[in-house]
PDB file of N, CA and C in Angstrom:
ATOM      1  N   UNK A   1       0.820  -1.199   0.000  1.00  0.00           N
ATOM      2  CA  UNK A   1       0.000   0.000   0.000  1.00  0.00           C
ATOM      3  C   UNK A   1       0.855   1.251   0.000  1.00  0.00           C
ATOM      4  N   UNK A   2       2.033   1.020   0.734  1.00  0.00           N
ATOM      5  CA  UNK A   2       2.712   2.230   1.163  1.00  0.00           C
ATOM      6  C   UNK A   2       3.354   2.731  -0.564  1.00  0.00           C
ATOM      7  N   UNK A   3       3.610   1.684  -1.472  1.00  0.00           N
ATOM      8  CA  UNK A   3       3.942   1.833  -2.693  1.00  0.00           C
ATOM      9  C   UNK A   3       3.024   2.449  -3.568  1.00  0.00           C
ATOM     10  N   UNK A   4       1.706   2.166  -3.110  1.00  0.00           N
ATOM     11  CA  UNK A   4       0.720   2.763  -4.180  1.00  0.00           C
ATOM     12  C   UNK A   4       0.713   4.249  -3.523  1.00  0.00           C
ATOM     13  N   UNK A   5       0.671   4.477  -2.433  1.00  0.00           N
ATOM     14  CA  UNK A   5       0.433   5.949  -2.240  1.00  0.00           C
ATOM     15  C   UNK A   5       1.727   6.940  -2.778  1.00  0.00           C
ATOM     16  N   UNK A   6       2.918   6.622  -2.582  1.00  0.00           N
ATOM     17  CA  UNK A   6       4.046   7.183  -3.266  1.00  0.00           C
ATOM     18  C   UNK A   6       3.755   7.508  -4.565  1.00  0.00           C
ATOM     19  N   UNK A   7       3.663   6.270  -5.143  1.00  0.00           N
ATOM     20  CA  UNK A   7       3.472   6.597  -6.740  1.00  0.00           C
ATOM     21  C   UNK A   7       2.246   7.734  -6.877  1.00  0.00           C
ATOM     22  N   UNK A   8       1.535   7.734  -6.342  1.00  0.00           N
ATOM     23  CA  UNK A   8       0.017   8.554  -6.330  1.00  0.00           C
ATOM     24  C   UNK A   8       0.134  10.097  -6.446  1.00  0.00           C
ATOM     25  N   UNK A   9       1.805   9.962  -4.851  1.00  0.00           N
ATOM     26  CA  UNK A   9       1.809  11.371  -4.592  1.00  0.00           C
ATOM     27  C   UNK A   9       2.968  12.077  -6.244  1.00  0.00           C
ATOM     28  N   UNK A  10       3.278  10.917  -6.408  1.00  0.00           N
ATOM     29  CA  UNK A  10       4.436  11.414  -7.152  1.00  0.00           C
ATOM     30  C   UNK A  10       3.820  11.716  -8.388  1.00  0.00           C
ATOM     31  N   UNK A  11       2.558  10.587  -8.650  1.00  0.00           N
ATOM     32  CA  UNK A  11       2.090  11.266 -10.644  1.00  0.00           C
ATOM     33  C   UNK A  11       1.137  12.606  -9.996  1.00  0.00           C
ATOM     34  N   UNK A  12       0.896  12.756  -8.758  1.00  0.00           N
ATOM     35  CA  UNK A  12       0.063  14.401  -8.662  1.00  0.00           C
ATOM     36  C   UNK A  12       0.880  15.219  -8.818  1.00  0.00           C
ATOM     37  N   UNK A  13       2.436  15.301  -8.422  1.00  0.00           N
ATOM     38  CA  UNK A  13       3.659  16.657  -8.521  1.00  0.00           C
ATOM     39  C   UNK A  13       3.540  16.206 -10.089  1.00  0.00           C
ATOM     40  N   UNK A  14       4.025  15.411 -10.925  1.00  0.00           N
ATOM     41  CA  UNK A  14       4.208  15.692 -12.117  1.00  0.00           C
ATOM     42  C   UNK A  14       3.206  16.296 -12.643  1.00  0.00           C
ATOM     43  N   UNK A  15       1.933  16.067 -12.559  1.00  0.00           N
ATOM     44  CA  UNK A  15       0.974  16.413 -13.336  1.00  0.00           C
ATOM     45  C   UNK A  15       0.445  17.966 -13.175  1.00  0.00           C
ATOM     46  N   UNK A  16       1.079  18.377 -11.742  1.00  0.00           N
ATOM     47  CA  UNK A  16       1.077  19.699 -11.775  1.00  0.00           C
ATOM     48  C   UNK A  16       2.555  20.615 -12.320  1.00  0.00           C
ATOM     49  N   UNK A  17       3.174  19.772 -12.689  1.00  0.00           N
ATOM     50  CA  UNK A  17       4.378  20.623 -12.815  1.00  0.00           C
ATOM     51  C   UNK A  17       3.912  20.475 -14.907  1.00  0.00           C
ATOM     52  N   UNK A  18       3.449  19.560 -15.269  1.00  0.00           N
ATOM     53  CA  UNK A  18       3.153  19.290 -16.412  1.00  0.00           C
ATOM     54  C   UNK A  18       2.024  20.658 -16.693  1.00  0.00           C
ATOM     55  N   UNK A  19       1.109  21.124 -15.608  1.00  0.00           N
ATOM     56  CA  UNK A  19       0.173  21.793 -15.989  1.00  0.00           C
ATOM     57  C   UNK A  19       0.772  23.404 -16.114  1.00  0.00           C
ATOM     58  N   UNK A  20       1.819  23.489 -15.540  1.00  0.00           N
ATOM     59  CA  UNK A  20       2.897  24.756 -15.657  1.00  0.00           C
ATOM     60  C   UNK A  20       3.169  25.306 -16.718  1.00  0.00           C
ATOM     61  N   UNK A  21       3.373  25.172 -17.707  1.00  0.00           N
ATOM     62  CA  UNK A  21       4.406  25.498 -18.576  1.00  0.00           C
ATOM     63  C   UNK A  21       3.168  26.617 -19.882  1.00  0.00           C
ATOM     64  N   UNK A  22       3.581  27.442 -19.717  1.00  0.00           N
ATOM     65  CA  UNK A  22       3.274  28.694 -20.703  1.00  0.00           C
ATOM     66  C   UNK A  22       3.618  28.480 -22.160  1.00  0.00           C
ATOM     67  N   UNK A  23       2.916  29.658 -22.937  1.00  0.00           N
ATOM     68  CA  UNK A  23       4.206  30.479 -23.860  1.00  0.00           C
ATOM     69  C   UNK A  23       4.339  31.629 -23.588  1.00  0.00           C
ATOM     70  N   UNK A  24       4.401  32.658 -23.162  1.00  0.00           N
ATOM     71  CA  UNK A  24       5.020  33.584 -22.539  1.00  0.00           C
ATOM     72  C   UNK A  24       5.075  34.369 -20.779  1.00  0.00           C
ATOM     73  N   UNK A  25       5.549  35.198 -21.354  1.00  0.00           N
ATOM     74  CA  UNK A  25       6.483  35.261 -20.065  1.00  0.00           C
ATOM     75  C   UNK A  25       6.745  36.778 -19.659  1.00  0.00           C
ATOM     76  N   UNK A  26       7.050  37.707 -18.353  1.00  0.00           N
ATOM     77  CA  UNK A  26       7.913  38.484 -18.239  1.00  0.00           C
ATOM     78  C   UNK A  26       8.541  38.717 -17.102  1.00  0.00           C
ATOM     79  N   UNK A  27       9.513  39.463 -16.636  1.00  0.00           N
ATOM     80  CA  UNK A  27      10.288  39.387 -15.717  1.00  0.00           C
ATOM     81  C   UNK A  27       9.485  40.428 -14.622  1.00  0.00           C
ATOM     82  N   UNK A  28       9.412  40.827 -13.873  1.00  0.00           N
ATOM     83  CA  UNK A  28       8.696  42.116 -12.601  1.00  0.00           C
ATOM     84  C   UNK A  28       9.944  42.381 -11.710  1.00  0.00           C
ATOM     85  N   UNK A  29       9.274  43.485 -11.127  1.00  0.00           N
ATOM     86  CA  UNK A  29      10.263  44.225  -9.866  1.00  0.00           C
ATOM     87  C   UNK A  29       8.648  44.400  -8.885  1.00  0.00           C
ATOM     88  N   UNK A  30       8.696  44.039  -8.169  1.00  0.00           N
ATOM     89  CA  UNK A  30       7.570  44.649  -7.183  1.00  0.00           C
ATOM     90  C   UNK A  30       8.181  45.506  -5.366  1.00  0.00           C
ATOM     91  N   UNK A  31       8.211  46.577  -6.003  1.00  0.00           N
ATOM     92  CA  UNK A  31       8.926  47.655  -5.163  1.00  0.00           C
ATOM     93  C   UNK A  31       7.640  47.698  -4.213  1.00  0.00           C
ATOM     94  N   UNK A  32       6.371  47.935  -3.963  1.00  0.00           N
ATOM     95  CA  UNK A  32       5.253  47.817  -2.891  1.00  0.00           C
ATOM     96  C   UNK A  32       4.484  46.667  -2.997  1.00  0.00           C
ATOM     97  N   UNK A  33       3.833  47.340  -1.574  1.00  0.00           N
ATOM     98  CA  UNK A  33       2.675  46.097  -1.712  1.00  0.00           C
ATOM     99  C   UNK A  33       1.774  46.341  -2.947  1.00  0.00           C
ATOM    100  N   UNK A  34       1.338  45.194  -3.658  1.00  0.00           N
ATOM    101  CA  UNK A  34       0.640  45.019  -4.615  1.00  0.00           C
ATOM    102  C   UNK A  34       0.754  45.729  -6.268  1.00  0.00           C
ATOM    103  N   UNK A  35       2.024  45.878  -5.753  1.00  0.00           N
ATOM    104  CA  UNK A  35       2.708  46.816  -6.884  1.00  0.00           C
ATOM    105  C   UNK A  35       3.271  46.251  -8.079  1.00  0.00           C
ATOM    106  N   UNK A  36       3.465  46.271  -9.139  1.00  0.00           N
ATOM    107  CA  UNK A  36       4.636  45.191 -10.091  1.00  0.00           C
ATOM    108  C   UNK A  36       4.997  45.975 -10.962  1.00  0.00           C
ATOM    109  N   UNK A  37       6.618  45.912 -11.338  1.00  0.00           N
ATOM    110  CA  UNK A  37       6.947  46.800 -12.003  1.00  0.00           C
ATOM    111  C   UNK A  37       7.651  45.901 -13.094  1.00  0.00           C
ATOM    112  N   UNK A  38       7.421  46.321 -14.551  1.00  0.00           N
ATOM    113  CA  UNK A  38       8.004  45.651 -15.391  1.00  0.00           C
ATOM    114  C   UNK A  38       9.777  45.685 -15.524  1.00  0.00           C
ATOM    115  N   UNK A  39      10.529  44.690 -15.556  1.00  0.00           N
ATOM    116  CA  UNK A  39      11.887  44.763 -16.201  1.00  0.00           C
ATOM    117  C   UNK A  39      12.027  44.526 -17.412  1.00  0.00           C
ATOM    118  N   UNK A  40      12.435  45.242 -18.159  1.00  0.00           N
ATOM    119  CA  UNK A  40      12.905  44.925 -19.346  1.00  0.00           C
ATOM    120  C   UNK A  40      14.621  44.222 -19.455  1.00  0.00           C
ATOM    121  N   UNK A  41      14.926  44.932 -18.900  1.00  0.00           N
ATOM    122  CA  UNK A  41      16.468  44.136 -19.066  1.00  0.00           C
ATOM    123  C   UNK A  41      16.609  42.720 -18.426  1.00  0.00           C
ATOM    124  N   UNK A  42      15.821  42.652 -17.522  1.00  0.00           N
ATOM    125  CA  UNK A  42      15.481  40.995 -16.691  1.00  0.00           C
ATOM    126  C   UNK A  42      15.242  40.018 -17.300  1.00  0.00           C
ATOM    127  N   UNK A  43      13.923  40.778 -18.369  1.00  0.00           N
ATOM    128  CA  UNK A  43      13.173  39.277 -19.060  1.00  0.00           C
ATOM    129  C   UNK A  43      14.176  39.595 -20.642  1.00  0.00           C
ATOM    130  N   UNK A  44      14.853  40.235 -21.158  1.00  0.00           N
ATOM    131  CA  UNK A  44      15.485  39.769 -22.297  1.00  0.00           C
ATOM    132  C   UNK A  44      16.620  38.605 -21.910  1.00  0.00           C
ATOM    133  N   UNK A  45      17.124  39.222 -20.473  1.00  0.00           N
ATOM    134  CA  UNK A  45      18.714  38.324 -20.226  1.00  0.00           C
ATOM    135  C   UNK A  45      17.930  37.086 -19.702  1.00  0.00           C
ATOM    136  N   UNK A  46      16.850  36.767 -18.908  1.00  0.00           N
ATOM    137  CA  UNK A  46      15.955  35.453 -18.787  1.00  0.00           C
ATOM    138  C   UNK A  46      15.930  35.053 -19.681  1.00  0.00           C
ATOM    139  N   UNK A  47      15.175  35.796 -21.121  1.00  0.00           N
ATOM    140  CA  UNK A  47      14.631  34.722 -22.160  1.00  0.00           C
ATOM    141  C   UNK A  47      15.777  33.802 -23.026  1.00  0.00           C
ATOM    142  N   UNK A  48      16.818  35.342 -22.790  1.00  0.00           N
ATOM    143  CA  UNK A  48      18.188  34.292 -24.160  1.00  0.00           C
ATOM    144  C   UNK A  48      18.800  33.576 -23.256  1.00  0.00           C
ATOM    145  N   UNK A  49      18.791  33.226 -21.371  1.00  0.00           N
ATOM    146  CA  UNK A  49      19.341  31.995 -21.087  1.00  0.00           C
ATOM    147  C   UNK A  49      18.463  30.993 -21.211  1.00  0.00           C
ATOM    148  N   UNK A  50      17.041  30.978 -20.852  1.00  0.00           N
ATOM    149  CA  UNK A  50      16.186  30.278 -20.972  1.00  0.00           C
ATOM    150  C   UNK A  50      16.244  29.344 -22.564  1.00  0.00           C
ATOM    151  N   UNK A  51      16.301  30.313 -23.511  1.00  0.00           N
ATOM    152  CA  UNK A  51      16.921  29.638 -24.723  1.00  0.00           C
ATOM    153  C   UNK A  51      18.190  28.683 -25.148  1.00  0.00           C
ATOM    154  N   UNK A  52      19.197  29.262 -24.257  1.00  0.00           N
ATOM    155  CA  UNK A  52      20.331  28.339 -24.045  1.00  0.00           C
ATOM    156  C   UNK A  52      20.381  27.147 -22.533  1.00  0.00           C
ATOM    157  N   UNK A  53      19.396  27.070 -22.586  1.00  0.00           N
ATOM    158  CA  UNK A  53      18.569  26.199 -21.219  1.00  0.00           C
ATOM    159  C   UNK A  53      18.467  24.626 -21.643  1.00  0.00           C
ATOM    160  N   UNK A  54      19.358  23.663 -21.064  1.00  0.00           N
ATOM    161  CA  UNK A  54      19.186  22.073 -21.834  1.00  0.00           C
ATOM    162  C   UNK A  54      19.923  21.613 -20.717  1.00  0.00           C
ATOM    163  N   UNK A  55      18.608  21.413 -19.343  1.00  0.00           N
ATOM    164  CA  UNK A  55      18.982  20.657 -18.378  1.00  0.00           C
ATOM    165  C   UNK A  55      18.610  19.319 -18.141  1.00  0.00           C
ATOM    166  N   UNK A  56      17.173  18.588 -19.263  1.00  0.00           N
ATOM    167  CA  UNK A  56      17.195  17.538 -19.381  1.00  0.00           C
ATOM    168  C   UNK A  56      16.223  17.218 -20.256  1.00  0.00           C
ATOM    169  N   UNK A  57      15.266  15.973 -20.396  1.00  0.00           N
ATOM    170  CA  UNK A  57      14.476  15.768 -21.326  1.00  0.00           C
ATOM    171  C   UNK A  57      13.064  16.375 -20.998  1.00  0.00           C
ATOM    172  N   UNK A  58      12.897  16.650 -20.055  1.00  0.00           N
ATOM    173  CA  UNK A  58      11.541  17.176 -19.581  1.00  0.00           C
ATOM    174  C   UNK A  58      11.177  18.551 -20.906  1.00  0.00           C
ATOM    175  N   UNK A  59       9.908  18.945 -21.228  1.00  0.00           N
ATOM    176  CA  UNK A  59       9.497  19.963 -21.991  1.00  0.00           C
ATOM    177  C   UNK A  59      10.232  21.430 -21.542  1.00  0.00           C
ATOM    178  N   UNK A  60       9.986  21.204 -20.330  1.00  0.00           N
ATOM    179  CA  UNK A  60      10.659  22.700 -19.775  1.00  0.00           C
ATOM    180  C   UNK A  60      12.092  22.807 -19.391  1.00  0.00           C
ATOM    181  N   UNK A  61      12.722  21.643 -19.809  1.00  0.00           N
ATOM    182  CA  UNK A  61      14.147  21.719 -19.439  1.00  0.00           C
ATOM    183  C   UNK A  61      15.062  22.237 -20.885  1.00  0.00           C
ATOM    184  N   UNK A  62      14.486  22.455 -22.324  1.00  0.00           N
ATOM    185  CA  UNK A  62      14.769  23.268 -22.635  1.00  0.00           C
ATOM    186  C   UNK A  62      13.852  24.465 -23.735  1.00  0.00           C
ATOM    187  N   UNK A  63      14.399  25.276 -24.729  1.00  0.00           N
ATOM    188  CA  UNK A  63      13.479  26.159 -24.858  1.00  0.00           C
ATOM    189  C   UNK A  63      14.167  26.582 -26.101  1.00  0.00           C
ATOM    190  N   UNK A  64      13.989  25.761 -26.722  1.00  0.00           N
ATOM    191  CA  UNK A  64      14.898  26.335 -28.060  1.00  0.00           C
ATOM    192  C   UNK A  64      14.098  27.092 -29.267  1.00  0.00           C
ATOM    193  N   UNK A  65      12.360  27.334 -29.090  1.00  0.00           N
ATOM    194  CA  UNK A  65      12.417  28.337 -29.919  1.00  0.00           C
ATOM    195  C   UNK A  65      11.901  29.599 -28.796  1.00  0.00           C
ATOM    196  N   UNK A  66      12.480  29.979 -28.051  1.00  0.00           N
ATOM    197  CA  UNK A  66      11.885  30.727 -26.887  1.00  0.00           C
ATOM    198  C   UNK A  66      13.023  32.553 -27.805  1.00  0.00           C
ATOM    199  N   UNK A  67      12.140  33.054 -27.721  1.00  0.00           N
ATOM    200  CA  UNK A  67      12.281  34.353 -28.578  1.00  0.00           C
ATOM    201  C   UNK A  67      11.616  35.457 -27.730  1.00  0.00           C
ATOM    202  N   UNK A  68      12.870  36.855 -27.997  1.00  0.00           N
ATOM    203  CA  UNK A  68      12.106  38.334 -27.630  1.00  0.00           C
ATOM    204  C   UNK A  68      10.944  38.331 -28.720  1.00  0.00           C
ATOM    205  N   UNK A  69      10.146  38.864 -28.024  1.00  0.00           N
ATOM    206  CA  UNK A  69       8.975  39.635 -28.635  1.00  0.00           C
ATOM    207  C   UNK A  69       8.740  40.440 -28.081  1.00  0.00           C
ATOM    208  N   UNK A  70       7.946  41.621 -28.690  1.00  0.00           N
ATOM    209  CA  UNK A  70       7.944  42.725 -28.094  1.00  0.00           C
ATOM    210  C   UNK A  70       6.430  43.455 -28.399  1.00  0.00           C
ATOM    211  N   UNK A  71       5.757  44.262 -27.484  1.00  0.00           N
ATOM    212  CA  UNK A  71       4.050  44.875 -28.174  1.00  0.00           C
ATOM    213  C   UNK A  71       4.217  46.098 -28.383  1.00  0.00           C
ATOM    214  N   UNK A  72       4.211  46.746 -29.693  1.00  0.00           N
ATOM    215  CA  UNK A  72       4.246  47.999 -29.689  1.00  0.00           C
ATOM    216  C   UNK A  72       5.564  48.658 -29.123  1.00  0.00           C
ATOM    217  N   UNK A  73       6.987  47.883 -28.820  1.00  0.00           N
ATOM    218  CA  UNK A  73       7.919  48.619 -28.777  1.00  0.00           C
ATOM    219  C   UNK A  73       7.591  49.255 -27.247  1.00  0.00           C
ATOM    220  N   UNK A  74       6.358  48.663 -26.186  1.00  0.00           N
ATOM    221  CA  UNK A  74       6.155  48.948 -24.833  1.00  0.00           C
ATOM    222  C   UNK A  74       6.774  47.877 -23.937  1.00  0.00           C
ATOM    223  N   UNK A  75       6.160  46.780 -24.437  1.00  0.00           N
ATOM    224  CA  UNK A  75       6.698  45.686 -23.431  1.00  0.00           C
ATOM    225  C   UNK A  75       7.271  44.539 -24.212  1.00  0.00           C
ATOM    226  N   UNK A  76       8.557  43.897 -24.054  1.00  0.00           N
ATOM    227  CA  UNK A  76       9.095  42.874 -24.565  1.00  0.00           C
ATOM    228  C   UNK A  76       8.575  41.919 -23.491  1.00  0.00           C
ATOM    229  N   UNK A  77       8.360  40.419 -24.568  1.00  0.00           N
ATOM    230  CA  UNK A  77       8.337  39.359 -23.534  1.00  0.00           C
ATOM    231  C   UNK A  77       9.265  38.301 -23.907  1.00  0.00           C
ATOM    232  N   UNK A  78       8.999  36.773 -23.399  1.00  0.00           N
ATOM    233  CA  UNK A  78       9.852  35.880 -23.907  1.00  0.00           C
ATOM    234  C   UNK A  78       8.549  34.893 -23.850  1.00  0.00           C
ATOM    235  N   UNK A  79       8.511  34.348 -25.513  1.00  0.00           N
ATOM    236  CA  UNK A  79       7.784  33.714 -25.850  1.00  0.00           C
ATOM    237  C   UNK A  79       8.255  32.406 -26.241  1.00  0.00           C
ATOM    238  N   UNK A  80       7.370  31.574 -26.286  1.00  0.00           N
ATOM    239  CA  UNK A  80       8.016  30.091 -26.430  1.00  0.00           C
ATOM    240  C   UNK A  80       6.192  29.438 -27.707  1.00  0.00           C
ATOM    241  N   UNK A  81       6.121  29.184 -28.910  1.00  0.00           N
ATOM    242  CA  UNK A  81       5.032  28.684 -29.301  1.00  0.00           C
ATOM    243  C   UNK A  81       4.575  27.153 -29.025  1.00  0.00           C
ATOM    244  N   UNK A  82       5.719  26.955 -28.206  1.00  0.00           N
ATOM    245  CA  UNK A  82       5.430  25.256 -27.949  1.00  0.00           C
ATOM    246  C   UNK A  82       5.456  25.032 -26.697  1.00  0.00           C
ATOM    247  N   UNK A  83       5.436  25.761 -25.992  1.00  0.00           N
ATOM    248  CA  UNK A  83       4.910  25.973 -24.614  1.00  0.00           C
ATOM    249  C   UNK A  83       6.133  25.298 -23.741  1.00  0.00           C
ATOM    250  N   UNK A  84       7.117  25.597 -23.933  1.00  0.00           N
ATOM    251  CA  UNK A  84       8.485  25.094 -23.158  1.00  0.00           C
ATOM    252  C   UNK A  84       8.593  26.015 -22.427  1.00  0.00           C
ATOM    253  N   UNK A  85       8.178  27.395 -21.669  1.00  0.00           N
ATOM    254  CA  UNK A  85       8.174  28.122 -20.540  1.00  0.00           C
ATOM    255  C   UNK A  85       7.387  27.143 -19.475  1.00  0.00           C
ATOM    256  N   UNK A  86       8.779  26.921 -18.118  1.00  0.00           N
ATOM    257  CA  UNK A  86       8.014  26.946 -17.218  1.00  0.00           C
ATOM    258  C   UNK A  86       8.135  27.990 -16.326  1.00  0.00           C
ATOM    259  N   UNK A  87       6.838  27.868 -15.430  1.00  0.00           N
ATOM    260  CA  UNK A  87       6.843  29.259 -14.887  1.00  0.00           C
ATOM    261  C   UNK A  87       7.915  29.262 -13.326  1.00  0.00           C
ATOM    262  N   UNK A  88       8.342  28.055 -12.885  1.00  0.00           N
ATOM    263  CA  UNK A  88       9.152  28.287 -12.043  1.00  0.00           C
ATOM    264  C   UNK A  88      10.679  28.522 -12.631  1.00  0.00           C
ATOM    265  N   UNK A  89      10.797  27.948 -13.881  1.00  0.00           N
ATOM    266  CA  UNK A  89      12.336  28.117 -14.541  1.00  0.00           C
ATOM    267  C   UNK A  89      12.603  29.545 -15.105  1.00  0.00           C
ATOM    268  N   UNK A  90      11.422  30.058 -15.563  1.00  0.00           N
ATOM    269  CA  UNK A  90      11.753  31.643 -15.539  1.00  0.00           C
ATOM    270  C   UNK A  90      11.837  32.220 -14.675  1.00  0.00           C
ATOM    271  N   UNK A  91      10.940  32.323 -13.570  1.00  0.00           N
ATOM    272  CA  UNK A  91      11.050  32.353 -12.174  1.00  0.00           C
ATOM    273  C   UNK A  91      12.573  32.468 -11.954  1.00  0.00           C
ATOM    274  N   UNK A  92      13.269  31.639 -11.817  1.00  0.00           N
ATOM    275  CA  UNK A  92      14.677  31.333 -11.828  1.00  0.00           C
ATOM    276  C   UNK A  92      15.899  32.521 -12.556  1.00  0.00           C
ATOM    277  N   UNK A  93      15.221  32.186 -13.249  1.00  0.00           N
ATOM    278  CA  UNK A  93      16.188  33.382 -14.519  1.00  0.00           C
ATOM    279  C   UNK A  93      16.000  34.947 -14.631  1.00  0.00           C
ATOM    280  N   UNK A  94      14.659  34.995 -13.900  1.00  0.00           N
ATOM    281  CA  UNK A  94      14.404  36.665 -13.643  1.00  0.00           C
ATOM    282  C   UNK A  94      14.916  37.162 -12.549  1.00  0.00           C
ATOM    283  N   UNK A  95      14.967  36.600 -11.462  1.00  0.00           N
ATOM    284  CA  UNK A  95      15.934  36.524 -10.271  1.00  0.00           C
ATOM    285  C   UNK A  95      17.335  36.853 -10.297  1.00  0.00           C
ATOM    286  N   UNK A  96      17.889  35.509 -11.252  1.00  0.00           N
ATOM    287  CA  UNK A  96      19.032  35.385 -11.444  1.00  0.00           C
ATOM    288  C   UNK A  96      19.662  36.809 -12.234  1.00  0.00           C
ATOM    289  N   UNK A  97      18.642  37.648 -12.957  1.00  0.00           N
ATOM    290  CA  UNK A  97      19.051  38.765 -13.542  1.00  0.00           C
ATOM    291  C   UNK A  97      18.568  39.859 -12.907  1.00  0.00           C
ATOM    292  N   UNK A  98      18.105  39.718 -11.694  1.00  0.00           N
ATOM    293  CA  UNK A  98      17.726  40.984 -10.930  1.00  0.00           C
ATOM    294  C   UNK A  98      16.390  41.890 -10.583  1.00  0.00           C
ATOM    295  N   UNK A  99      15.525  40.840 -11.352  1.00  0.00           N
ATOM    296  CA  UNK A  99      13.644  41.166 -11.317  1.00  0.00           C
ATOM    297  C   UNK A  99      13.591  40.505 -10.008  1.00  0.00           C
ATOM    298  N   UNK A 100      12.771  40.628  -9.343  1.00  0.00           N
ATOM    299  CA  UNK A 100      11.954  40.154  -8.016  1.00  0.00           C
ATOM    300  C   UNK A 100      11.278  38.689  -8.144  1.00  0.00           C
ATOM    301  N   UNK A 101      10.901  39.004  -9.529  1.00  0.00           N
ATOM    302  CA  UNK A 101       9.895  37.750  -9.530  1.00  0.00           C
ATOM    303  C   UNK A 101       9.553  37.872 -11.279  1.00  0.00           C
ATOM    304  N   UNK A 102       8.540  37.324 -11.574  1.00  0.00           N
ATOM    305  CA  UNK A 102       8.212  36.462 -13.141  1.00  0.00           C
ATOM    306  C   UNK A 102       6.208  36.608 -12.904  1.00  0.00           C
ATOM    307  N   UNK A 103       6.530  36.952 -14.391  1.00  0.00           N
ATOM    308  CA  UNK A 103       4.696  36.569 -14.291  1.00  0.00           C
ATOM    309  C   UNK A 103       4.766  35.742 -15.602  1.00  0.00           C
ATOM    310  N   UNK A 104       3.493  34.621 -15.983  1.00  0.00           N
ATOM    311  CA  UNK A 104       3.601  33.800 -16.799  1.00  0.00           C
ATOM    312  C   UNK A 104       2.358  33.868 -17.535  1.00  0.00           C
ATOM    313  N   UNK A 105       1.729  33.827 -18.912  1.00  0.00           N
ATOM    314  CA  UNK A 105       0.693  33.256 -19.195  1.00  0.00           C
ATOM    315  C   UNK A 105       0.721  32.582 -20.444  1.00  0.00           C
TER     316      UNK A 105
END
């Protein structure tokens, strides 16, 4: 029994980590409460590591058509059309470049 519940707990984390994954993306600064401030320099240096990103076979481990895009020359994002953004691995990379945090959709 103790085997069936493991496995149980373990296909529920995958299946939520499976339900993760976007195509786009951007990096934030949230200086107040309830505040969010866009980075631009965060989510370009996120998206082109995220692109050079090949940590294993999983969908979100890498991101090879993950591309700037940009709306109107206001907000750049990092887009992926095959949905290889995950939202904790950008998460990761917006950090790592100095945003606070990541928003995903």
């Amino acid at each position: 029994m103790k085997t069936f519940s493991v496995s149980l707990v373990i296909a529920a984390f995958a299946a939520g980590a499976l339900a993760d994954l976007h195509t786009q993306g951007v990096c934030i600064d949230t200086p107040g409460e309830g505040v969010e401030v866009y980075n631009k320099a965060a989510t370009e240096k996120a998206c082109d590591a995220y692109k050079n990103r090949n940590t294993g076979s999983n969908q979100w481990d890498q991101c090879p058509d993950c591309t700037l895009k940009n709306e109107k020359d206001l907000l750049y994002y990092c887009e992926s059309q095959g949905s290889h953004i995950g939202g904790d691995e950008l998460h990761y990379y917006c950090t790592q470049n100095g945003a606070a945090d990541s928003v995903v959709w």
